[in-house]
N, C-alpha and C. Protein backbone atom coordinates (compact mmCIF):
# COMPACT_ATOMS: atom_id res chain seq x y z
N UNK A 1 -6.23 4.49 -73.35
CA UNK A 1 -5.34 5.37 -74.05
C UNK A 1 -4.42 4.54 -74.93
N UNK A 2 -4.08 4.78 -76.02
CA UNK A 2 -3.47 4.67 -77.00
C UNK A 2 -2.03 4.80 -77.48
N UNK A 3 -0.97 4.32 -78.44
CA UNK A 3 -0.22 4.83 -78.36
C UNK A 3 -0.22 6.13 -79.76
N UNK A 4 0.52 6.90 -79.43
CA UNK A 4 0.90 8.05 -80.54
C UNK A 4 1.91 7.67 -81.26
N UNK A 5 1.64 7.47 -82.85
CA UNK A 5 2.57 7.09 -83.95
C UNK A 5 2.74 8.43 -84.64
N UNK A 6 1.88 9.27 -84.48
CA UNK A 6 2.32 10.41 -85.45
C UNK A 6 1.94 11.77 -84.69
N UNK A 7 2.69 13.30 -84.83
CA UNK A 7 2.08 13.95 -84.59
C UNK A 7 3.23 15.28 -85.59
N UNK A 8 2.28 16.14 -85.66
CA UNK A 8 2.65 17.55 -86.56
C UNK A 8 1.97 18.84 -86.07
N UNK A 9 3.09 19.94 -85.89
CA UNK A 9 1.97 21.33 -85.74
C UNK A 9 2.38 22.05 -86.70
N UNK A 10 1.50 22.64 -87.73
CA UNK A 10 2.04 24.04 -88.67
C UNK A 10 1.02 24.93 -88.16
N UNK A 11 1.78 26.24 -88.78
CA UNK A 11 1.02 27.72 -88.44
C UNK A 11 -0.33 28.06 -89.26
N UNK A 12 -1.14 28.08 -89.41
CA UNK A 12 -2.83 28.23 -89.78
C UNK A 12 -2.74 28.84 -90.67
N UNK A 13 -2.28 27.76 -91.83
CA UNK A 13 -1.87 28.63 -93.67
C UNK A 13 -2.38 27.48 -94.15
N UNK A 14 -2.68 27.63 -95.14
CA UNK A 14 -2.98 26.89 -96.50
C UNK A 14 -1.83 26.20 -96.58
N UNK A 15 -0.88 27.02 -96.96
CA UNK A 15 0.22 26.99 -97.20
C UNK A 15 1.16 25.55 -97.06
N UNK A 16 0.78 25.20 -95.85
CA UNK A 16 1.78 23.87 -94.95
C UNK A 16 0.76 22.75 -95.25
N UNK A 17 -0.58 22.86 -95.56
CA UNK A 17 -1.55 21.71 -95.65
C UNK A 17 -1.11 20.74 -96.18
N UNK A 18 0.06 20.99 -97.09
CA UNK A 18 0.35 19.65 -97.75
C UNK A 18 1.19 18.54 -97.25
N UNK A 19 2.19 20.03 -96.67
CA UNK A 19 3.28 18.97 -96.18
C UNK A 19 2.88 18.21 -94.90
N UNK A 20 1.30 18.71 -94.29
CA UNK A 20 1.33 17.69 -93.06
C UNK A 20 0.06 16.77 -93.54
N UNK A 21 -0.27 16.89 -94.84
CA UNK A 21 -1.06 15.90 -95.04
C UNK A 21 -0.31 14.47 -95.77
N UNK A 22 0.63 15.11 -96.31
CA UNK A 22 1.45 13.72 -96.59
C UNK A 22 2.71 12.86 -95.77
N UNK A 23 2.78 13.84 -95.22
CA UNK A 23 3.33 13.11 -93.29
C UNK A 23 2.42 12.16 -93.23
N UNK A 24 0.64 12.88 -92.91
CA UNK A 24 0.51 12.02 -92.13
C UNK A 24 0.34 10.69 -92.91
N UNK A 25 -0.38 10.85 -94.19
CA UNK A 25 -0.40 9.48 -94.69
C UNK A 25 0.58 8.98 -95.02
N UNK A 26 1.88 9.22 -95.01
CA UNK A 26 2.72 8.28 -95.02
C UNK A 26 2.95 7.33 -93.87
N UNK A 27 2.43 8.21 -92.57
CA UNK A 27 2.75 7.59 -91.15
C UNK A 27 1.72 6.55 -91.23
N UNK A 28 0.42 6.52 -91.98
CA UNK A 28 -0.52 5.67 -92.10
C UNK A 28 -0.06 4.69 -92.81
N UNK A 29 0.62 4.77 -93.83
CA UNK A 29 0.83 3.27 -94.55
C UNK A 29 1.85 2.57 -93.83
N UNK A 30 3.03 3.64 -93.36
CA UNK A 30 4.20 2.88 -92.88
C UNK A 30 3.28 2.11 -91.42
N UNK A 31 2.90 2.38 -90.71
CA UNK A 31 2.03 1.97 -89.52
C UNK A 31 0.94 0.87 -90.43
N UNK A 32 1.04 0.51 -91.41
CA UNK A 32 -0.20 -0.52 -91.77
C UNK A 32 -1.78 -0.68 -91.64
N UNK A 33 -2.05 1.36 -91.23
CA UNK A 33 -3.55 1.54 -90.87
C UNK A 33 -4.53 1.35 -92.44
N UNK A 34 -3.44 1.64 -93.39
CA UNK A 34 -4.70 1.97 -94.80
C UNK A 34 -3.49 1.50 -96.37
N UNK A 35 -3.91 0.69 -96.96
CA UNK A 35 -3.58 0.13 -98.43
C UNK A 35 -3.22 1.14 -99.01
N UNK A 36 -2.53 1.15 -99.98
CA UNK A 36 -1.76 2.06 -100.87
C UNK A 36 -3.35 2.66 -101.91
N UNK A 37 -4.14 1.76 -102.20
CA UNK A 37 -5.31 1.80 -102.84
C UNK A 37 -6.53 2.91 -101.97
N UNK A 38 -5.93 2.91 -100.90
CA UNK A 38 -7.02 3.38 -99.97
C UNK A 38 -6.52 5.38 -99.59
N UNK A 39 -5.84 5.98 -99.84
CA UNK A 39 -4.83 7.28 -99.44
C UNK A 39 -5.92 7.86 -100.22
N UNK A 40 -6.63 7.98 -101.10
CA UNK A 40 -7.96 8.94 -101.32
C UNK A 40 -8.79 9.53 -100.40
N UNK A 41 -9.38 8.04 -99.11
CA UNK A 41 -10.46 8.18 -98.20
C UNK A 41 -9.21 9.15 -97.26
N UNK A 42 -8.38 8.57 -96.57
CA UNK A 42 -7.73 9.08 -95.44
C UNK A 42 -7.29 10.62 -95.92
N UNK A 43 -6.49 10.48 -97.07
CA UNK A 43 -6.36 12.22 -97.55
C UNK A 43 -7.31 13.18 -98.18
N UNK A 44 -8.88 12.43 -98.26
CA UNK A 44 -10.19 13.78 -98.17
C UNK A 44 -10.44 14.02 -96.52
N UNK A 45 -10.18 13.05 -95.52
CA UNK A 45 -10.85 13.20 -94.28
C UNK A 45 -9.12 14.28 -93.75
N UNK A 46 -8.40 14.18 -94.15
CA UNK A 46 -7.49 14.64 -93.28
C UNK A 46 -7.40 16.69 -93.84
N UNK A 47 -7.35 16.43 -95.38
CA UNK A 47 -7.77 17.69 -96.17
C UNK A 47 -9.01 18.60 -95.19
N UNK A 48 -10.09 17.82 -95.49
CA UNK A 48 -11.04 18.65 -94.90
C UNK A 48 -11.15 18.56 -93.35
N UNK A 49 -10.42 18.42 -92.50
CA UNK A 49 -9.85 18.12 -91.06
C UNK A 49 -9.32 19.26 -91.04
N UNK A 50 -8.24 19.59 -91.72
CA UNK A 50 -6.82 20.68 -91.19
C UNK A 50 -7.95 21.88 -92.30
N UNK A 51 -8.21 21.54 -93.06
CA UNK A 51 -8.85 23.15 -94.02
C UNK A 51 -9.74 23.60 -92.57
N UNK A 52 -10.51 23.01 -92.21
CA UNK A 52 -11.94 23.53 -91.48
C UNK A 52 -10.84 24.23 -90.26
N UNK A 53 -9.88 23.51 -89.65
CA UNK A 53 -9.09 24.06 -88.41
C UNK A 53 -8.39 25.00 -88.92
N UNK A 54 -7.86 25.18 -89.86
CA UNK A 54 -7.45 26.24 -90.13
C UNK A 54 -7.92 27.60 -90.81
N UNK A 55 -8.94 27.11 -91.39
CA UNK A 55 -9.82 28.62 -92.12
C UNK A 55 -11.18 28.90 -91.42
N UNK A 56 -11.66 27.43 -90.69
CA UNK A 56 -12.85 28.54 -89.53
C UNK A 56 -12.50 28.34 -88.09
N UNK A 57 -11.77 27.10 -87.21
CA UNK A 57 -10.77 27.35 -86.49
C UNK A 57 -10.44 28.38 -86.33
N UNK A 58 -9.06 28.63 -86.80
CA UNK A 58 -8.07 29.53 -86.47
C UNK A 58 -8.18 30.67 -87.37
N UNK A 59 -8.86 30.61 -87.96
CA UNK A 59 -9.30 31.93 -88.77
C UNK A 59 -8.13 32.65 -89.84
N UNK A 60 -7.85 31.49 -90.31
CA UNK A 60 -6.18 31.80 -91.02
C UNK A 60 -5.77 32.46 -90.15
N UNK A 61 -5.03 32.59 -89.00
CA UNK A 61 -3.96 33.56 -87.95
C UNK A 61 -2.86 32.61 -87.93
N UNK A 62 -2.20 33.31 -88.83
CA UNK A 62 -1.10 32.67 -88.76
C UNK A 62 -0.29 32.62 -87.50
N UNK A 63 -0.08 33.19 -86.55
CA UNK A 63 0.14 33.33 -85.30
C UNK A 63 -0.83 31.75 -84.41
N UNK A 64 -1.54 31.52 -85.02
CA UNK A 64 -2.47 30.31 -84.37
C UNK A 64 -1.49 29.05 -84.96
N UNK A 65 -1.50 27.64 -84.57
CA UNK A 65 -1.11 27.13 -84.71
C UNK A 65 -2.54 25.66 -85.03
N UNK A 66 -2.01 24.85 -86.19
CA UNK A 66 -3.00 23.36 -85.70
C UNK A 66 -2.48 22.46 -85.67
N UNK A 67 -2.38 21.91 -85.30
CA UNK A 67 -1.62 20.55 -84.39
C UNK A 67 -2.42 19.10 -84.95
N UNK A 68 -1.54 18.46 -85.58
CA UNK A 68 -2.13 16.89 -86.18
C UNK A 68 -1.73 15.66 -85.24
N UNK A 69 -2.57 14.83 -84.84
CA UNK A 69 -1.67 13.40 -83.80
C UNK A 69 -2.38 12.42 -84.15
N UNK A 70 -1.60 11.32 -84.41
CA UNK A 70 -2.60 10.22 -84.44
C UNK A 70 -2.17 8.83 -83.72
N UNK A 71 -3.25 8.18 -82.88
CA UNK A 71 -3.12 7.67 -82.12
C UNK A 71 -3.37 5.83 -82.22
N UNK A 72 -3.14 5.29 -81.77
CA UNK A 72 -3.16 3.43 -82.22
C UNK A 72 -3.50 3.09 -81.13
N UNK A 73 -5.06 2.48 -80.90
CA UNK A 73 -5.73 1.55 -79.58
C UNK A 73 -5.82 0.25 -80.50
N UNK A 74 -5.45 -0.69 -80.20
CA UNK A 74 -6.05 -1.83 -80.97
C UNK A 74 -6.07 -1.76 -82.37
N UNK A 75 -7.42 -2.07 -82.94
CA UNK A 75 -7.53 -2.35 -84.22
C UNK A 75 -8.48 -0.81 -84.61
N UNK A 76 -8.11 0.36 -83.67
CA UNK A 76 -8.84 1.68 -83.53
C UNK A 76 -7.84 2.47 -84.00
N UNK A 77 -7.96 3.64 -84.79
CA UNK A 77 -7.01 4.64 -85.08
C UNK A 77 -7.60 6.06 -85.53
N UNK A 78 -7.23 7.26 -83.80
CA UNK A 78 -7.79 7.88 -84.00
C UNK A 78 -6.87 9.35 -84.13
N UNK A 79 -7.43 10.07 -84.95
CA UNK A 79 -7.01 11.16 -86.11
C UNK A 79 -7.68 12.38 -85.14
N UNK A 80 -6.46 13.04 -84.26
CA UNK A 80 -7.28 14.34 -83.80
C UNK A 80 -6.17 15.64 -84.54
N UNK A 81 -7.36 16.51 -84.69
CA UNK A 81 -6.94 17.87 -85.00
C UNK A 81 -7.40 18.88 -84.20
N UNK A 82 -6.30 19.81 -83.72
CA UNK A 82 -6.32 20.66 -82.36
C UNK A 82 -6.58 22.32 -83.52
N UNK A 83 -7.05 23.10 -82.27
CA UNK A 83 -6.79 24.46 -83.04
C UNK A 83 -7.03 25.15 -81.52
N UNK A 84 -6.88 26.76 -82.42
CA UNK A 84 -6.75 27.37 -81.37
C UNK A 84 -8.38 28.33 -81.19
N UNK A 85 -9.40 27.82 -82.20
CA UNK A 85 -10.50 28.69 -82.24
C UNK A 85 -11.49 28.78 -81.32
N UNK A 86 -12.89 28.97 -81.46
CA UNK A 86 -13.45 28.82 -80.18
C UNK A 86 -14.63 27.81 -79.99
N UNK A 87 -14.18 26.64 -81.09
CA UNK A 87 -14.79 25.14 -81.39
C UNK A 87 -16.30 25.91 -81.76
N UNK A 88 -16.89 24.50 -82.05
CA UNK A 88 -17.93 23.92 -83.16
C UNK A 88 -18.77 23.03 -82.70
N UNK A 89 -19.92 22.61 -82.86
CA UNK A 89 -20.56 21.53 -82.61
C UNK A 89 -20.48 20.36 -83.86
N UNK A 90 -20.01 19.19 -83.93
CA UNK A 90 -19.46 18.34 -85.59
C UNK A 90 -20.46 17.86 -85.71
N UNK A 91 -21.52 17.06 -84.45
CA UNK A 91 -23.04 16.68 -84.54
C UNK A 91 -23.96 17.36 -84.59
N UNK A 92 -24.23 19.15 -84.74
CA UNK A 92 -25.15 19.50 -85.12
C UNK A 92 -24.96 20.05 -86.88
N UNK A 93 -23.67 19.55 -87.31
CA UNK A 93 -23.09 20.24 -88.99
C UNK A 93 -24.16 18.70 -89.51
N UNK A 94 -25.30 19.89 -90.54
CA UNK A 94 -26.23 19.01 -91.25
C UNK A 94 -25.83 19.40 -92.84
N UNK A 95 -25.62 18.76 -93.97
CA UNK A 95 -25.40 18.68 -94.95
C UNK A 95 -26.20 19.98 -95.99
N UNK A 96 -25.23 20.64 -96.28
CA UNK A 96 -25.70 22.73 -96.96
C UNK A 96 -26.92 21.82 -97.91
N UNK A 97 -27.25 23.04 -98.38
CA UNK A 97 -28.37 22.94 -99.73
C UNK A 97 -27.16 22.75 -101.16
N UNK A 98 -27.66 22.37 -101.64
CA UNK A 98 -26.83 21.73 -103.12
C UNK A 98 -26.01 23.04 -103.70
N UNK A 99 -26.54 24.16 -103.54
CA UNK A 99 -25.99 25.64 -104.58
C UNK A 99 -24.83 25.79 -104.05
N UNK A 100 -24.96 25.35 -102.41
CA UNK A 100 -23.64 26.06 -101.84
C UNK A 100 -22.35 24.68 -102.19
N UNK A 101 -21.12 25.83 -101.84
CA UNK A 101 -19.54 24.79 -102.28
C UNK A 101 -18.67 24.78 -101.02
N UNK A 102 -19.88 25.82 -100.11
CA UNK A 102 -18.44 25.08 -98.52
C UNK A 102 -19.90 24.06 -97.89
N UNK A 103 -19.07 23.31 -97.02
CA UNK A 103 -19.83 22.97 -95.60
C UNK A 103 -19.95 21.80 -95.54
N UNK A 104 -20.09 20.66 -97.01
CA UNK A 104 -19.06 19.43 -96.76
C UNK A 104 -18.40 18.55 -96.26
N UNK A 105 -17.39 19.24 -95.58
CA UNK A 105 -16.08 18.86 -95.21
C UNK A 105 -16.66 17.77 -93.37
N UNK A 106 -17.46 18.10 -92.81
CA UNK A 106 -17.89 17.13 -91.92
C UNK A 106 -18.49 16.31 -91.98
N UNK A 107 -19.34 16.23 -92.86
CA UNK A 107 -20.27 15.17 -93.58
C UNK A 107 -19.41 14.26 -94.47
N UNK A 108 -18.56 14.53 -95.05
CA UNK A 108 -17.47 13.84 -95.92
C UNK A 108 -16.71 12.79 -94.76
N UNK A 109 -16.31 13.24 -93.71
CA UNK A 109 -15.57 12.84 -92.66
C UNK A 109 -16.45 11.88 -92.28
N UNK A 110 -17.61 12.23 -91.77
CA UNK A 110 -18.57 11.33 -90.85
C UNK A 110 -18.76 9.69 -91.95
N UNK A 111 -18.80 10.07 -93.45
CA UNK A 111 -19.18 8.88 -93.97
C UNK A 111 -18.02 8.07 -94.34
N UNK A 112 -16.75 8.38 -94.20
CA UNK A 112 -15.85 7.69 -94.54
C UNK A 112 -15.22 7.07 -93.06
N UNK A 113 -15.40 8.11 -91.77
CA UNK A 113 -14.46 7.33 -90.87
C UNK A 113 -15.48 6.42 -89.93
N UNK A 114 -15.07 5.83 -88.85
CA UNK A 114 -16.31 4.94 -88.20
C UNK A 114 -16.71 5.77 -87.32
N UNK A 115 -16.10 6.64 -86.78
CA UNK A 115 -16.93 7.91 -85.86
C UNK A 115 -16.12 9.33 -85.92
N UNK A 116 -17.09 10.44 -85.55
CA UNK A 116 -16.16 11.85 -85.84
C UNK A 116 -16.64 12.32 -84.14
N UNK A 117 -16.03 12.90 -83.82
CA UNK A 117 -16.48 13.99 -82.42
C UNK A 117 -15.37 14.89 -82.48
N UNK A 118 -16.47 16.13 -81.54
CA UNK A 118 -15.75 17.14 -81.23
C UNK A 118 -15.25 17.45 -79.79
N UNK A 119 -14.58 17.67 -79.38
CA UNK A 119 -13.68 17.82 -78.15
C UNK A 119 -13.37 19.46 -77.69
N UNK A 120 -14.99 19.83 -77.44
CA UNK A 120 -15.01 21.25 -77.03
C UNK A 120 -13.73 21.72 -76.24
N UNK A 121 -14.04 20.85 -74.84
CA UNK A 121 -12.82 21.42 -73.90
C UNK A 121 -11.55 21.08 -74.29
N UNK A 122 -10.83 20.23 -75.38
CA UNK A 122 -9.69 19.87 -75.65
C UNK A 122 -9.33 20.90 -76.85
N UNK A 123 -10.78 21.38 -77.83
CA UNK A 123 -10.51 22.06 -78.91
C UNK A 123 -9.74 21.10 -80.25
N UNK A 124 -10.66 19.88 -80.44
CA UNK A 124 -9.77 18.88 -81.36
C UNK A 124 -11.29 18.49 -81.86
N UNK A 125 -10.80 18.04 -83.30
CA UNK A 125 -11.58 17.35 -84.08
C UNK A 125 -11.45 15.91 -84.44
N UNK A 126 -12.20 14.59 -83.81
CA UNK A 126 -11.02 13.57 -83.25
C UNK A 126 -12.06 12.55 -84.41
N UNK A 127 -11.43 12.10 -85.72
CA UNK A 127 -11.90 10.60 -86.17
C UNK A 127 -11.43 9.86 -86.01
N UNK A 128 -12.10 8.53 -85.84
CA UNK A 128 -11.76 7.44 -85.74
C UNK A 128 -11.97 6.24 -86.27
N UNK A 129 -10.37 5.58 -87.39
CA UNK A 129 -11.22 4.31 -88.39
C UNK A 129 -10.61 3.12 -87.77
N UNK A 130 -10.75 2.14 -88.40
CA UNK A 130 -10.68 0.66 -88.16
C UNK A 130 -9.49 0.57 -89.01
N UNK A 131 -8.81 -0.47 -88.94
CA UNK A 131 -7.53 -0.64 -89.54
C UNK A 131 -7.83 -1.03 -91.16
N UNK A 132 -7.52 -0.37 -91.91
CA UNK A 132 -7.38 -0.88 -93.35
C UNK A 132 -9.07 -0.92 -93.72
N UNK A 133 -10.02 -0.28 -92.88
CA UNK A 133 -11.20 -0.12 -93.19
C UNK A 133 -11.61 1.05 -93.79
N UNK A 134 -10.65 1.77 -94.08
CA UNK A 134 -11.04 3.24 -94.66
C UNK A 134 -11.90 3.00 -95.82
N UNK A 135 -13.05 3.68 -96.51
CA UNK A 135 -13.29 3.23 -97.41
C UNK A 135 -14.01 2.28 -98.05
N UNK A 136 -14.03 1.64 -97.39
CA UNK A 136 -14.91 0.06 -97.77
C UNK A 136 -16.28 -0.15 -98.32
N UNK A 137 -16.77 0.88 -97.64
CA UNK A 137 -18.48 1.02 -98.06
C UNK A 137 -19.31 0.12 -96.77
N UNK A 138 -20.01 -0.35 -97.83
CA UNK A 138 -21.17 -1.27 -96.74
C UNK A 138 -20.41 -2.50 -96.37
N UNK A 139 -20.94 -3.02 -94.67
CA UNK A 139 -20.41 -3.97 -94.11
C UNK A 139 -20.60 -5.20 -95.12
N UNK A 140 -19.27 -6.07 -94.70
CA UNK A 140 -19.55 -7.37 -95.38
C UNK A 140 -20.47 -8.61 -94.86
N UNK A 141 -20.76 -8.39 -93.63
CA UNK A 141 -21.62 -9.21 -92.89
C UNK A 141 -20.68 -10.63 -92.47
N UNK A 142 -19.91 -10.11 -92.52
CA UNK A 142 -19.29 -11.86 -91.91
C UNK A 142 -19.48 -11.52 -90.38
């Protein structure tokens, strides 16, 4: 277990997406997880994190709440998002046919962070990157 550097709950709106998406990446740079160069990768994975919990999650109910935390093991930093819906499988979400404009948003996640899972019984959507590795592309082989 880890320690917790950040955490946020807003009510299941569009509405608040912003203000807890730039929490959190601010909590990311001030914490030294991701380069000033790098807030693209972390704010598409965190965007399409809180959109999916909150519009198929929680089903926009505003009465529902989603809950952001992020956690520091080592040189590990992992990004869970809670809801109140009745969860998802994140390893069976296979990439739509080209026409369509939702469905994305897990496949986007999976290639930018070093692992994604879902946390049926916890009801969280939990990634997890490497420090200042957001982004990078292909290994360097050292």
């Amino acid at each position: 277990m880890g320690t917790r550097f950040f955490e946020i709950e807003i009510p299941s709106t569009l509405d608040h997406l912003g203000e807890a998406q730039q929490c959190a990446l601010a909590a990311l740079l001030e914490n030294d997880w991701i380069e000033s160069d790098q807030t693209f990768y972390a704010q598409l994975c965190l965007e399409e994190a809180l959109v999916n919990a909150i519009t198929h999650g929680n089903k926009s109910d505003k009465q529902r709440k989603v809950r952001l935390e992020m956690e520091a093991d080592g040189d590990l930093c992992s990004i869970r998002v809670f809801d109140e819906g009745t969860g998802f499988s994140a390893e069976n979400v296979d990439l739509p046919e080209t026409d369509k404009l939702n469905g994305r948003g897990v496949c986007l996640i999976r290639y930018c962070m070093e692992d994604v899972t879902y946390n049926q019984e916890g009801k969280y959507l939990e990634m997890t990157m490497r420090r200042k590795g957001l982004g990078e592309g292909e290994p360097s082989g050292e």
